[in-house]
Protein backbone atom coordinates (compact mmCIF):
# COMPACT_ATOMS: atom_id res chain seq x y z
CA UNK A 1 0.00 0.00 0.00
CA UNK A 2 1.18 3.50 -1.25
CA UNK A 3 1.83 5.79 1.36
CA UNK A 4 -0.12 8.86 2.42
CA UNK A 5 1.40 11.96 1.05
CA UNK A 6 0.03 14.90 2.50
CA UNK A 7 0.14 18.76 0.94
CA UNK A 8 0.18 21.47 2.84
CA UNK A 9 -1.44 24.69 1.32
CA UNK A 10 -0.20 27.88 2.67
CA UNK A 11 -2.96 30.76 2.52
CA UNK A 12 -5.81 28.27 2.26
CA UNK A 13 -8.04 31.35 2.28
CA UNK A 14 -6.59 33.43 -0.36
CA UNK A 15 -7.23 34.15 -3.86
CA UNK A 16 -5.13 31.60 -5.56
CA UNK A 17 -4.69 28.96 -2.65
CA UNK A 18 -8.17 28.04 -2.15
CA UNK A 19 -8.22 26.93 -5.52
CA UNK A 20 -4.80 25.27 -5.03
CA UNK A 21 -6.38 23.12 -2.28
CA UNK A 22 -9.51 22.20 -4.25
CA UNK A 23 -7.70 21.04 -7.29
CA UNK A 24 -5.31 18.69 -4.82
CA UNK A 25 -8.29 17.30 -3.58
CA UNK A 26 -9.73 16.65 -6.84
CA UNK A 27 -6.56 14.78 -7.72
CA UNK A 28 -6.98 12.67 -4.65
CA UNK A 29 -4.38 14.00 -2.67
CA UNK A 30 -4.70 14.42 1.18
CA UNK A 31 -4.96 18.44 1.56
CA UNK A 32 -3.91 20.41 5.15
CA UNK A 33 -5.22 23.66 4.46
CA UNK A 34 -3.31 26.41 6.63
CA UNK A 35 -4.26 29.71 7.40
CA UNK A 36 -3.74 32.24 10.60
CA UNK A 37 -6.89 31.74 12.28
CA UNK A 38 -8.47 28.41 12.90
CA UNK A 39 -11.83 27.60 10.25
CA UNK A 40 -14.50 26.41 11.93
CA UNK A 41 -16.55 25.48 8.67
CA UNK A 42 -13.78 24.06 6.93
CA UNK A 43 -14.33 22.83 3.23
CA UNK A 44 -14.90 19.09 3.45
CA UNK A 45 -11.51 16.65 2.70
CA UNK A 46 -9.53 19.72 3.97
CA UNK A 47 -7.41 19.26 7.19
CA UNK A 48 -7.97 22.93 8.51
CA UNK A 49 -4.85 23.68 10.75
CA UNK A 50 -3.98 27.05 12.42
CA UNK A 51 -0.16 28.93 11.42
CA UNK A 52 1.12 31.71 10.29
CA UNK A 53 4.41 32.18 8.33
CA UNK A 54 4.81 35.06 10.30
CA UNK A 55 5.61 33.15 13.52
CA UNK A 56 8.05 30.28 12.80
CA UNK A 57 7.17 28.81 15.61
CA UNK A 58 3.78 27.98 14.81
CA UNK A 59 5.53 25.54 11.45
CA UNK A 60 6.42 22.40 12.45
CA UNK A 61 2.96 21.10 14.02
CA UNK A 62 1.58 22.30 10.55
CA UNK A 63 4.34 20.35 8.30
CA UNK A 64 4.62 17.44 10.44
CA UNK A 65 4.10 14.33 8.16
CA UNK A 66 3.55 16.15 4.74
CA UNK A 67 5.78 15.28 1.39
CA UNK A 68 4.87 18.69 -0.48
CA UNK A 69 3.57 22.36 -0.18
CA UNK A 70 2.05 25.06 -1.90
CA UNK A 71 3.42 28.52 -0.48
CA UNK A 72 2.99 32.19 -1.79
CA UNK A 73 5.28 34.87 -1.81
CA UNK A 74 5.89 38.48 -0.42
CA UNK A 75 2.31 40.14 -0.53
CA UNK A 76 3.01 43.09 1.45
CA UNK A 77 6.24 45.18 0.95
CA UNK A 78 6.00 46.26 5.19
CA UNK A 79 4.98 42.45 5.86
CA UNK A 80 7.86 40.17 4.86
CA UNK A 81 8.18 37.28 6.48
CA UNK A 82 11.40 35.51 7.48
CA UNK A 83 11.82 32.71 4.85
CA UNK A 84 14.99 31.28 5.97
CA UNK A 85 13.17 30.24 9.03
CA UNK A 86 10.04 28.89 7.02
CA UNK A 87 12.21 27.19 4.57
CA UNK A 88 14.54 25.44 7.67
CA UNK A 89 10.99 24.35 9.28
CA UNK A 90 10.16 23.14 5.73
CA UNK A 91 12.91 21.19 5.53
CA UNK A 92 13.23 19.54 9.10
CA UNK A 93 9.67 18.50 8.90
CA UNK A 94 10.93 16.36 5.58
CA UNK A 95 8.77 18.57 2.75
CA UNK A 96 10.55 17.26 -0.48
CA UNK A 97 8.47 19.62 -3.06
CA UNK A 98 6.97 22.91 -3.03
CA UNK A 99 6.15 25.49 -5.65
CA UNK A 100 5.71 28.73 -5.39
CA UNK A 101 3.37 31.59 -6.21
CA UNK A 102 6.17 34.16 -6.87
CA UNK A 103 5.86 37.19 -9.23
CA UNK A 104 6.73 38.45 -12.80
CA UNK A 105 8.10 41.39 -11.18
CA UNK A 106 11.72 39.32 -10.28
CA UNK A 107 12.15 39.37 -14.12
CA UNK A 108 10.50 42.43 -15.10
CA UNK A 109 11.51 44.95 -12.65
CA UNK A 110 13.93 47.39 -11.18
CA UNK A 111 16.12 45.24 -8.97
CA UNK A 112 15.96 47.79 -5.80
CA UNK A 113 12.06 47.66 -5.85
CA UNK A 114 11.22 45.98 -3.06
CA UNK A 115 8.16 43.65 -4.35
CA UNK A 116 10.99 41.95 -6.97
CA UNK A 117 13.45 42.28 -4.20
CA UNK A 118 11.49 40.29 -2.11
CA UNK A 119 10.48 37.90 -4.31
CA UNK A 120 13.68 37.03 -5.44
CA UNK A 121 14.88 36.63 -1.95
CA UNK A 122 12.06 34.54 -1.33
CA UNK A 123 13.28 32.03 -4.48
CA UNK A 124 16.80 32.46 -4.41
CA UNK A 125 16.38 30.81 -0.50
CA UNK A 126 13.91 28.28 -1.93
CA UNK A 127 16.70 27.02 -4.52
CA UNK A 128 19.30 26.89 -1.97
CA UNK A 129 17.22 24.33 0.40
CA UNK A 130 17.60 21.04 -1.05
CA UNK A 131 13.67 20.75 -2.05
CA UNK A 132 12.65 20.52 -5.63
CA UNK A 133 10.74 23.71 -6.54
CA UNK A 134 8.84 25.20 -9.06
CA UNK A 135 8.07 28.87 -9.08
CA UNK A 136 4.96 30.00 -10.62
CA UNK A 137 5.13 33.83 -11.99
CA UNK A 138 2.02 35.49 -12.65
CA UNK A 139 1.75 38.63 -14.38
CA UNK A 140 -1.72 40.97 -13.64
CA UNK A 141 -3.73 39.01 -11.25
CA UNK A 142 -7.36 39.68 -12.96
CA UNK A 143 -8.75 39.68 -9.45
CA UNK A 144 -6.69 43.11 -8.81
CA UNK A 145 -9.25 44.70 -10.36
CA UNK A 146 -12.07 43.99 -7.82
CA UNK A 147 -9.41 45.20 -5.41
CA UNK A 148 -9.16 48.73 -7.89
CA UNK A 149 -12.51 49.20 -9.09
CA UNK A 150 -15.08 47.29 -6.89
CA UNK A 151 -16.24 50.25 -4.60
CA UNK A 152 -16.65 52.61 -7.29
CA UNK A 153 -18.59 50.53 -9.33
CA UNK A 154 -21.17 49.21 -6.09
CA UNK A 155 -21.40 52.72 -5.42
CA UNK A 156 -21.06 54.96 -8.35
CA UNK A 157 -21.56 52.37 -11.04
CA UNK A 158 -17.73 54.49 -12.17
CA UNK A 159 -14.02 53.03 -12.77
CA UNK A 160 -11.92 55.79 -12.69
CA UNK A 161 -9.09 55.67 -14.68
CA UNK A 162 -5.55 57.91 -15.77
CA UNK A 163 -4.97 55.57 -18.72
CA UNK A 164 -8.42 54.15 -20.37
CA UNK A 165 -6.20 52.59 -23.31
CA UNK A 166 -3.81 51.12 -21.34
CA UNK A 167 -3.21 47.63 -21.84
CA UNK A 168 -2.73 44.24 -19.95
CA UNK A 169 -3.33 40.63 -19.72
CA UNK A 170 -4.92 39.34 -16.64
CA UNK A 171 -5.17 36.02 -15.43
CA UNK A 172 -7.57 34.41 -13.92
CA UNK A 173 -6.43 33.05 -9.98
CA UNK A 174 -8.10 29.88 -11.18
CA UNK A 175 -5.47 29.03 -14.03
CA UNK A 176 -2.61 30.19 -11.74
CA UNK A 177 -3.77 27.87 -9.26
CA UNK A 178 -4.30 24.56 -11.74
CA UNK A 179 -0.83 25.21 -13.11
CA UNK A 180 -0.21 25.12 -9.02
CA UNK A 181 -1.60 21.72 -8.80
CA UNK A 182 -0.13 20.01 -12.15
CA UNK A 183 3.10 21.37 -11.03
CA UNK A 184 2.63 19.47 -7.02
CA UNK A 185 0.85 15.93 -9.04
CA UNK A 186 2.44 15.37 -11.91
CA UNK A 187 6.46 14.43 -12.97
CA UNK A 188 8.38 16.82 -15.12
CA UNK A 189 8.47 20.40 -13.22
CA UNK A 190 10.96 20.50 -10.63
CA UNK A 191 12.95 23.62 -11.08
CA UNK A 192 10.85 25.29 -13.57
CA UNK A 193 9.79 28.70 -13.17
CA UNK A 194 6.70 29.31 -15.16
CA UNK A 195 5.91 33.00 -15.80
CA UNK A 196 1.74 33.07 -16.93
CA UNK A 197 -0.20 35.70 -18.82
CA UNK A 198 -3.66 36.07 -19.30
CA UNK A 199 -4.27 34.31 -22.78
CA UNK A 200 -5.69 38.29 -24.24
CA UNK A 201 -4.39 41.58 -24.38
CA UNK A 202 -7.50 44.01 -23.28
CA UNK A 203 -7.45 48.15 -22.42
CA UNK A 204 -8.69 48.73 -19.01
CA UNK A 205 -11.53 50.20 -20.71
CA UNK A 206 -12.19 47.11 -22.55
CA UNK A 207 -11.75 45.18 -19.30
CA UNK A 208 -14.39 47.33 -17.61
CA UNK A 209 -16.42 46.65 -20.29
CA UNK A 210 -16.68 43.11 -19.97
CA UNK A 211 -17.61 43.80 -16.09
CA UNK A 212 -20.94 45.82 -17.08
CA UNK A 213 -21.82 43.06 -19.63
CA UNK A 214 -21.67 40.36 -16.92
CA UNK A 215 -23.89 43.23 -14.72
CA UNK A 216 -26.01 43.70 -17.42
CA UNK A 217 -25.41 46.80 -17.61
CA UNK A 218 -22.88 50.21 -19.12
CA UNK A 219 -20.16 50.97 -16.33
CA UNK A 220 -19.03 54.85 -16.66
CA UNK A 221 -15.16 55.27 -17.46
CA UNK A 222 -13.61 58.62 -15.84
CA UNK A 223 -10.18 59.96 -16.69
CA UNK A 224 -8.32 61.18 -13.59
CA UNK A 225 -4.77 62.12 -13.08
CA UNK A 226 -2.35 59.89 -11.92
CA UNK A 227 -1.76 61.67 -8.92
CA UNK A 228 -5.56 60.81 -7.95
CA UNK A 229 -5.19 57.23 -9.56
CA UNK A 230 -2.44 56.46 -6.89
CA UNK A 231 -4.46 57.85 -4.30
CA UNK A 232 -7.58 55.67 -5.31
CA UNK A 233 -5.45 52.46 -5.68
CA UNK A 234 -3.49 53.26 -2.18
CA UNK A 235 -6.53 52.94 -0.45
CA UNK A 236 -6.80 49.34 -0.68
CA UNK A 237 -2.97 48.52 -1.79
CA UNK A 238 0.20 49.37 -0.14
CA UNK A 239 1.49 53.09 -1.69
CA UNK A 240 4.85 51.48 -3.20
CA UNK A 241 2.78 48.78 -4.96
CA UNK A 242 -0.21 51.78 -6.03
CA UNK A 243 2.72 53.40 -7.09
CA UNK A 244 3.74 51.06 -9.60
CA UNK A 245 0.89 50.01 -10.95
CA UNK A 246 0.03 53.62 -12.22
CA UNK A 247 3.58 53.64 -13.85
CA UNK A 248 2.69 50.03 -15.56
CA UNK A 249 -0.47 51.50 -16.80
CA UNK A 250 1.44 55.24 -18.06
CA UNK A 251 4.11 52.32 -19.80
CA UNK A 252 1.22 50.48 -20.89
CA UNK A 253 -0.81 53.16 -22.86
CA UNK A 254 -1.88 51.89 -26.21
CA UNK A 255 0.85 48.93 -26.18
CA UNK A 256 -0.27 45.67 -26.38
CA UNK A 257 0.81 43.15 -23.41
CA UNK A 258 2.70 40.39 -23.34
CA UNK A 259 0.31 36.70 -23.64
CA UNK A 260 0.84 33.24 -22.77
CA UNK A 261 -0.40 30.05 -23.59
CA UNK A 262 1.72 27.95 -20.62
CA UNK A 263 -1.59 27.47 -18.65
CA UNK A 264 -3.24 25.52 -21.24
CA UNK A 265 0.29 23.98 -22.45
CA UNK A 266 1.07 22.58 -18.70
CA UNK A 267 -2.65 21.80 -17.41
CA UNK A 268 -3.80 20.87 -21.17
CA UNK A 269 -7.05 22.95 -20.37
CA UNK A 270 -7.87 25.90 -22.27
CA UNK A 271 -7.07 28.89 -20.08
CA UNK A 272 -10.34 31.75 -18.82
CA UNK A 273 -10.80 34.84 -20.39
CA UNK A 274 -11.12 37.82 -18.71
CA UNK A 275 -14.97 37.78 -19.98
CA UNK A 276 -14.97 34.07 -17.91
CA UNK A 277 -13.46 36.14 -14.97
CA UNK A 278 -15.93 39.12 -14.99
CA UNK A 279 -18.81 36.35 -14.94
CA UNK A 280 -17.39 35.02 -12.07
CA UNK A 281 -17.01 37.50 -10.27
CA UNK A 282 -20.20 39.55 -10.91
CA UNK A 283 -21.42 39.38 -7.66
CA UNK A 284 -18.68 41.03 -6.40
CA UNK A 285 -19.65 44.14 -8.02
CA UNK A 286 -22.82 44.52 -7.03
């Protein structure tokens, strides 16, 4: 009889790792879902444990008896957490595999910014530990733009905007997190890094678009400055990260973005549109 190999999802809660979990339990594999806070309606065929990268401390009684984990990377530039201590816990408890949700930005940016900074701290540690990794690299989460534009839209039915035409490519958290999953179940991906696209180029206006036609209905587009822009993004993001994005979207203006296809070539499943995204996600803008 095979033995149990257990999979430890950071972030069970977030975005991307709640997905992560559900697709290793799909593929029959035995999922301990971790987050800071204890769940008490936990998602059946999770193991719900309590931990928090944070506090090193809290590591081993979470990683006792796994073979693998799923662990994301530096979300908030003030927030770091220490990951020579999480990647020594990792590796006393005997985790052989993890991948990583990491970021485009350790390729893509200015080396003294401190999300690519980070980042690459965060892999460069990783690849020194003795476990086989793989580093998944997302570009423009398409879920950043509930975080931008959800508010204004419940409230003003407005997305406010300093660069209407700019372009990008989100991705949907869902095809992030099944190249997650193939990359944890299947042979073939230790030390890959993977950087993923959304599978369309789209204007922000275009992308606001497709919200109102899952609402049923025409969203307003407002042109503000980027002073403003920063302003309305720093309310829900940290000011260095609001900071960038507005210079992405000033670099972006009427250039198309960089696609992939690596989704659909790793998971051999066609990746979501943006359009798939917004319909998903209606709710959240109403």
């Amino acid at each position: 009889m095979a033995p149990i190999v257990v999979a430890v999802v950071f972030g069970a809660r977030g975005n991307v790792a709640r997905h992560v979990a559900d697709g290793l339990l799909a593929a029959g594999e035995q999922v301990r879902a971790v987050s800071r806070t204890s769940s008490s309606g936990s998602t059946p065929g999770w193991e719900a444990v309590a931990a928090d990268l944070d506090r090193p401390e809290t590591l081993p009684a979470a990683l006792d008896g796994a073979d693998k984990m799923f662990l994301y990377g530096m979300l908030d530039p003030q927030k770091p957490y220490d990951i020579e201590k999480v990647a020594a816990a990792a590796t006393a408890a005997g985790i052989r595999q993890v991948v990583l949700l990491s970021s485009v930005s350790v390729v893509n940016h200015d080396a003294d910014h401190p999300v690519p900074r980070l980042n690459r701290t965060i892999e460069q540690v990783i690849q020194r530990s003795g476990m086989d990794w793989t580093f998944v690299r997302p570009g423009t989460f398409a879920i950043n733009t509930r975080t931008w534009w959800a508010e204004s839209i419940r409230t003003d039915n407005v997305v406010r905007l300093p660069y209407p035409l700019a372009q990008s490519a989100p991705v949907h958290e869902k095809d992030i997190a099944a190249l997650a999953v193939t990359a944890l179940t299947e042979p073939g991906h230790s030390h890959q890094a993977y950087t993923i696209y959304g599978a369309q180029s789209l204007t922000l206006q275009r992308q606001v678009e497709y919200i109102g036609e899952a609402l049923g209905r025409r969203i307003r587009v407002e042109h503000v400055s980027d002073e403003q822009a920063r302003v309305d993004i720093g309310r829900t993001m940290h000011p260095v990260v609001a900071e960038a994005i507005v210079s992405q979207w000033a670099a972006a203006d009427g250039v198309p973005a960089l696609t992939s296809v690596i989704a659909e070539k790793i998971t051999g499943t066609p990746a979501h549109t943006y359009a798939q995204w917004a319909v998903d996600h209606a709710d959240d803008f109403r």
